[in-house]
N, C-alpha and C. Protein backbone atom coordinates (compact mmCIF):
# COMPACT_ATOMS: atom_id res chain seq x y z
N UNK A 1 118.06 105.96 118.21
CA UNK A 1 117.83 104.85 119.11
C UNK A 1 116.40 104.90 119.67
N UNK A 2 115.98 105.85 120.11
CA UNK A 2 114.47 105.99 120.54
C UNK A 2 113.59 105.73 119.63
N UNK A 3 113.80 106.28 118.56
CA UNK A 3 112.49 105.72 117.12
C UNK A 3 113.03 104.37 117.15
N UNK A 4 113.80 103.57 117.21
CA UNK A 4 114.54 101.96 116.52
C UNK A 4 113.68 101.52 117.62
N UNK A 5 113.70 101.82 118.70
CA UNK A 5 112.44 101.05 119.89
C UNK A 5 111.44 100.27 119.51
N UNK A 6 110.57 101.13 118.50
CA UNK A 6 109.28 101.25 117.80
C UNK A 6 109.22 100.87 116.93
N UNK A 7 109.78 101.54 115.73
CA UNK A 7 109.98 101.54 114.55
C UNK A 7 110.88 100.76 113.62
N UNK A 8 111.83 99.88 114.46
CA UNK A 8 112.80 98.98 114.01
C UNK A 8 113.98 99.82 113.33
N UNK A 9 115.40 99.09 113.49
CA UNK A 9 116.92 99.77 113.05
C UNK A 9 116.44 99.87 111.31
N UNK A 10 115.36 99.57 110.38
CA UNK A 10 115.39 99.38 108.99
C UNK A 10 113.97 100.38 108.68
N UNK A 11 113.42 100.51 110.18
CA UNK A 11 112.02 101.22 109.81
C UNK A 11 110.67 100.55 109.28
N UNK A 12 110.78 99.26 109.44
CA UNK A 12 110.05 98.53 108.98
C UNK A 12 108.82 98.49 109.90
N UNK A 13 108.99 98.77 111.42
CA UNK A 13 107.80 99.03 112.18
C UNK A 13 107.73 98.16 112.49
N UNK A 14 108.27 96.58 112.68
CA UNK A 14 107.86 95.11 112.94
C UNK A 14 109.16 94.94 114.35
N UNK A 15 108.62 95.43 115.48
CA UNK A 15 109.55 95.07 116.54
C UNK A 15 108.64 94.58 117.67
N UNK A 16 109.47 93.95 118.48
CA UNK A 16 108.77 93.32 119.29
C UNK A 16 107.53 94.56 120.29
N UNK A 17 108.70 95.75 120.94
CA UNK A 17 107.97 96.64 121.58
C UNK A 17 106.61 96.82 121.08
N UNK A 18 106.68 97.36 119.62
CA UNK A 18 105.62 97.61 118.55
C UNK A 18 104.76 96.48 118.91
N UNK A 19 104.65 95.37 119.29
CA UNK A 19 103.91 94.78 119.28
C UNK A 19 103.27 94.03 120.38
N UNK A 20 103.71 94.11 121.17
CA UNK A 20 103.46 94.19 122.43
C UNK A 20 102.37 95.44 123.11
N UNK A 21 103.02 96.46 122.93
CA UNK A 21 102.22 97.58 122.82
C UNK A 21 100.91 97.44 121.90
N UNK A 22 100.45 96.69 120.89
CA UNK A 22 99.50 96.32 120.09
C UNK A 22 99.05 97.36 118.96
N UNK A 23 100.31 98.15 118.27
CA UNK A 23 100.91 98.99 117.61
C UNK A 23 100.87 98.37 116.10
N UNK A 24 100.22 98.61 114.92
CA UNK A 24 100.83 98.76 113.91
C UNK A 24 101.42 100.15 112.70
N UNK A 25 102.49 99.55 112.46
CA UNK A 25 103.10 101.09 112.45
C UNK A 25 103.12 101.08 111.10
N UNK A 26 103.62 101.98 110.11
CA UNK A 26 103.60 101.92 108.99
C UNK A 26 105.42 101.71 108.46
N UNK A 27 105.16 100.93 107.81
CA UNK A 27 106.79 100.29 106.85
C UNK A 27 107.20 100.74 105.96
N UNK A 28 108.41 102.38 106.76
CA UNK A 28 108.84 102.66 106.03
C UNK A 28 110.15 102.38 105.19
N UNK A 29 109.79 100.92 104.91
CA UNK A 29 111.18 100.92 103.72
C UNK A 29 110.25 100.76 102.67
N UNK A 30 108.71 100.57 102.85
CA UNK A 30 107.98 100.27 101.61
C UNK A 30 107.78 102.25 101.12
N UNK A 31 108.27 102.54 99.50
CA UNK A 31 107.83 103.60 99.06
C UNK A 31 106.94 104.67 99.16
N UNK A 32 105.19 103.40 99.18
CA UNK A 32 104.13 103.41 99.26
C UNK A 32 103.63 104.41 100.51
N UNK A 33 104.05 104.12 101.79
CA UNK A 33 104.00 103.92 103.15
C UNK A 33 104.66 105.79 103.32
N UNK A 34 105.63 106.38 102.22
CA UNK A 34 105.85 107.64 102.45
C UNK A 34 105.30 108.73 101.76
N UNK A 35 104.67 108.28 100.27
CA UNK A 35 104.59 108.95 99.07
C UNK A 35 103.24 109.94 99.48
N UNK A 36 102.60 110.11 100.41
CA UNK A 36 101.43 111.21 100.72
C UNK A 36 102.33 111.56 101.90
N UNK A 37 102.68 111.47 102.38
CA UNK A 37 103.97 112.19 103.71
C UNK A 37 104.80 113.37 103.56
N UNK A 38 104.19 114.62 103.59
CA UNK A 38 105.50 115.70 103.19
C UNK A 38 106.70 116.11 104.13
N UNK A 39 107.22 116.07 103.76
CA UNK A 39 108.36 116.10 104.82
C UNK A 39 108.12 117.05 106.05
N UNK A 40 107.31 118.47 105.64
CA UNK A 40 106.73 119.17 107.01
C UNK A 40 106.21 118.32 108.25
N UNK A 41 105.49 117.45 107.59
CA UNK A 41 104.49 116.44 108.22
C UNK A 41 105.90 115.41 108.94
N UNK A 42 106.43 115.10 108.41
CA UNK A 42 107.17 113.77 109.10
C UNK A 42 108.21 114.81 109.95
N UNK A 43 108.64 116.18 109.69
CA UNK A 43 109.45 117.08 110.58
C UNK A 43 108.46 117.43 111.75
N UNK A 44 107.39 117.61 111.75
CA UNK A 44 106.44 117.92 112.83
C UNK A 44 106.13 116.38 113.59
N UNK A 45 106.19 115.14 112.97
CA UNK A 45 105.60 113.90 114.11
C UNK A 45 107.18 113.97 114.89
N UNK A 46 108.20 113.82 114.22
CA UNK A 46 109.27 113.65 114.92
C UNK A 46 109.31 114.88 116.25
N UNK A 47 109.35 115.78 115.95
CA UNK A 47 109.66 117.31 116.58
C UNK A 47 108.31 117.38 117.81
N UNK A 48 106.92 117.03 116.78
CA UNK A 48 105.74 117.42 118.52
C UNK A 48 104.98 115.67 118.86
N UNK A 49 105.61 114.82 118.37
CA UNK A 49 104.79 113.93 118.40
C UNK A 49 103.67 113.36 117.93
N UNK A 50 103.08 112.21 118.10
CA UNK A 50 101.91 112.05 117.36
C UNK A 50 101.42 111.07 118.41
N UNK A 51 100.07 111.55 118.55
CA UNK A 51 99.31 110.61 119.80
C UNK A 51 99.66 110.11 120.83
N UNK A 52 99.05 109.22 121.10
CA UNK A 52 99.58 109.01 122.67
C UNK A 52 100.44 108.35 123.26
N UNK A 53 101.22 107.65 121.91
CA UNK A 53 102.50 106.32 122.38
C UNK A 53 103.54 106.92 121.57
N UNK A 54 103.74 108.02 120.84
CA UNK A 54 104.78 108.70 120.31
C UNK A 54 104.99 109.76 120.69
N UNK A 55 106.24 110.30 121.62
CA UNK A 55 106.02 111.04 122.68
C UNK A 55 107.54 112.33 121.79
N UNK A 56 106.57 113.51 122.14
CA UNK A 56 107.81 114.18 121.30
C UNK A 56 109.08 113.92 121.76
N UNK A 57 109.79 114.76 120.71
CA UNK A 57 111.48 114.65 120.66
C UNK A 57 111.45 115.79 121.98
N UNK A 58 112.80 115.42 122.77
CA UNK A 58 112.77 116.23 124.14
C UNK A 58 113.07 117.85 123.52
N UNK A 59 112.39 118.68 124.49
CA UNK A 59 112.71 119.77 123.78
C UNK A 59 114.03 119.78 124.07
N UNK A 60 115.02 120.73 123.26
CA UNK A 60 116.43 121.17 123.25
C UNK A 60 117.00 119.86 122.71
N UNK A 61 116.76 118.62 122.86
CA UNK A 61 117.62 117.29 122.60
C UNK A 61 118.07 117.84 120.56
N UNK A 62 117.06 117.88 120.33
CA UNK A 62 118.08 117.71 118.63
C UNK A 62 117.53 119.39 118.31
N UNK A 63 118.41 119.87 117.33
CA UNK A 63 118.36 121.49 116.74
C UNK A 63 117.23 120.77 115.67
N UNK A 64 117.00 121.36 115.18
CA UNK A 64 115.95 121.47 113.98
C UNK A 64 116.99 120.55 112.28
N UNK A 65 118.24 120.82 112.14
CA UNK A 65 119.22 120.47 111.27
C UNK A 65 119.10 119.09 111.62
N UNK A 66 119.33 118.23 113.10
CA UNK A 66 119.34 117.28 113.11
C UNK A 66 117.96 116.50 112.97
N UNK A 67 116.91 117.07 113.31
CA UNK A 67 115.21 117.00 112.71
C UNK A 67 115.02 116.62 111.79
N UNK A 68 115.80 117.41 110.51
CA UNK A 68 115.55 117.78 109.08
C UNK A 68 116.60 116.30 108.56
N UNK A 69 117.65 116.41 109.22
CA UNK A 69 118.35 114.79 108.85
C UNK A 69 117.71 113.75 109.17
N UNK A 70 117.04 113.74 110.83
CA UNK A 70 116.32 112.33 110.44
C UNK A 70 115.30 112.26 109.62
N UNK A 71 114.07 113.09 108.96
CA UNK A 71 113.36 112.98 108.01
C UNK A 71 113.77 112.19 106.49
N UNK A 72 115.29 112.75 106.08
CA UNK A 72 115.91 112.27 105.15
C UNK A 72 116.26 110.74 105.21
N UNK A 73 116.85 110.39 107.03
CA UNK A 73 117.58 108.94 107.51
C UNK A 73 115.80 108.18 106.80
N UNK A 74 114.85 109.08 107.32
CA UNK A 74 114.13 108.09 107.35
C UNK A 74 113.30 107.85 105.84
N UNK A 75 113.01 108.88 105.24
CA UNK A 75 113.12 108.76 103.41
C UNK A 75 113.96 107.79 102.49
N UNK A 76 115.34 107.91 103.12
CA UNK A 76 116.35 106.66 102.57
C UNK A 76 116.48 105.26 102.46
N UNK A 77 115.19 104.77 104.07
CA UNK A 77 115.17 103.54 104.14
C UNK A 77 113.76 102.98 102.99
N UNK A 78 113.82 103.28 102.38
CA UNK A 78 112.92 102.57 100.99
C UNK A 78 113.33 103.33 100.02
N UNK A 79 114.72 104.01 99.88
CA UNK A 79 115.68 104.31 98.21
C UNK A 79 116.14 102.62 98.27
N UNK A 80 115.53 102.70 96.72
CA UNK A 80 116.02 101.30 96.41
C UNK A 80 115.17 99.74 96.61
N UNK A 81 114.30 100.61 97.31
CA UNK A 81 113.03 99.27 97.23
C UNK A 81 112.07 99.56 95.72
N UNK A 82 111.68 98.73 95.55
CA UNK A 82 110.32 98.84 94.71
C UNK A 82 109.16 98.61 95.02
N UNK A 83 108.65 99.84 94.31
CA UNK A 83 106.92 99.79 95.09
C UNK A 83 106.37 98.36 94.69
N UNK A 84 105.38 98.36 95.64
CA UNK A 84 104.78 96.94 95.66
C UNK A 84 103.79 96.93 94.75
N UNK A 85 103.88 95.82 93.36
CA UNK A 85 102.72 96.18 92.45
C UNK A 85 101.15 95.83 92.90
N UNK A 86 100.98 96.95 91.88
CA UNK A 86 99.38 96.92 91.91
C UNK A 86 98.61 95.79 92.19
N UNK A 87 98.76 94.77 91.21
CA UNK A 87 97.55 93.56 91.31
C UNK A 87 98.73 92.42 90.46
N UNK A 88 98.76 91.34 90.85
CA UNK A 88 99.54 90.69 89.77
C UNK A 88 98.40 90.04 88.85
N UNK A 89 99.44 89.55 87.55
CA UNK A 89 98.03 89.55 86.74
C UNK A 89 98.90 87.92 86.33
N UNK A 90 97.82 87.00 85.89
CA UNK A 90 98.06 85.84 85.59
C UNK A 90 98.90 86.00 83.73
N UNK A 91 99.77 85.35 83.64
CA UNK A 91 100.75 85.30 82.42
C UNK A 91 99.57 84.21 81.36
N UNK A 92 99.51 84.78 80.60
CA UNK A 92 98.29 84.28 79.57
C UNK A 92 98.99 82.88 79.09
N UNK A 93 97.89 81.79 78.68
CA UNK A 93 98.22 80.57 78.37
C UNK A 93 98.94 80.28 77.50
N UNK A 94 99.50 79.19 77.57
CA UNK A 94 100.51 79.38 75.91
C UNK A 94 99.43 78.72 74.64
N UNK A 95 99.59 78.81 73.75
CA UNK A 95 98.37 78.13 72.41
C UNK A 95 99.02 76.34 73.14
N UNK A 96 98.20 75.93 72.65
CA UNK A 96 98.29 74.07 72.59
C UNK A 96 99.04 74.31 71.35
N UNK A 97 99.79 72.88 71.18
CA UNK A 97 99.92 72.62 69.98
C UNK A 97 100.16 71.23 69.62
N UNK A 98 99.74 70.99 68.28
CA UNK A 98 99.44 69.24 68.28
C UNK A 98 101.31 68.72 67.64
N UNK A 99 101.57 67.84 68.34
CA UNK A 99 102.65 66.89 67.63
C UNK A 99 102.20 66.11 66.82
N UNK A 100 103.08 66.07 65.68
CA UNK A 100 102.43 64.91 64.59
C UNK A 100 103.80 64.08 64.79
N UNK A 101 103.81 62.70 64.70
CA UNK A 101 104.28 61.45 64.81
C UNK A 101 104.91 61.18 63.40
């Protein structure tokens, strides 16, 4: 409930608080948005925080097991998306072709 504040119930980062606050967060249901993220890294923002509007997890509130699950809750919300392609590319012309009468 405290990350859904921020971060939205899907993780998408698009909530009102988020924006109000003048916050853009990163969208994690997009693939993209986790794939340089090691899970140490996303167990440490949750656990000590990160800057000055993400305020750590209270100490004693979650064991480390429940830490290590939300890392996963939050890995899961983009199983099943597809990464966003590269560049789209224009579908090549079809030949002309003449009708004869």
């Amino acid at each position: 409930m405290d990350c859904a504040m921020c971060h939205g119930d899907n993780g998408n980062g698009k909530t009102d608080l988020a924006q109000s606050m003048s916050l853009t967060l990163p969208d994690w249901t997009d693939p993209k948005s986790l794939e340089n993220h090691p899970d140490g890294e996303l167990f440490n923002a949750i656990r000590n925080g990160k800057g000055e509007k993400m305020p750590p997890e209270a100490e004693g509130r979650a064991r480390d097991a429940v830490v290590w699950n939300l890392v996963i809750y939050l890995r899961n919300f983009s199983k099943g998306q597809a990464a966003a392609p590269a560049a789209a590319t224009a579908p090549a012309a079809a030949p002309a072709t003449a009708e004869s009468h």
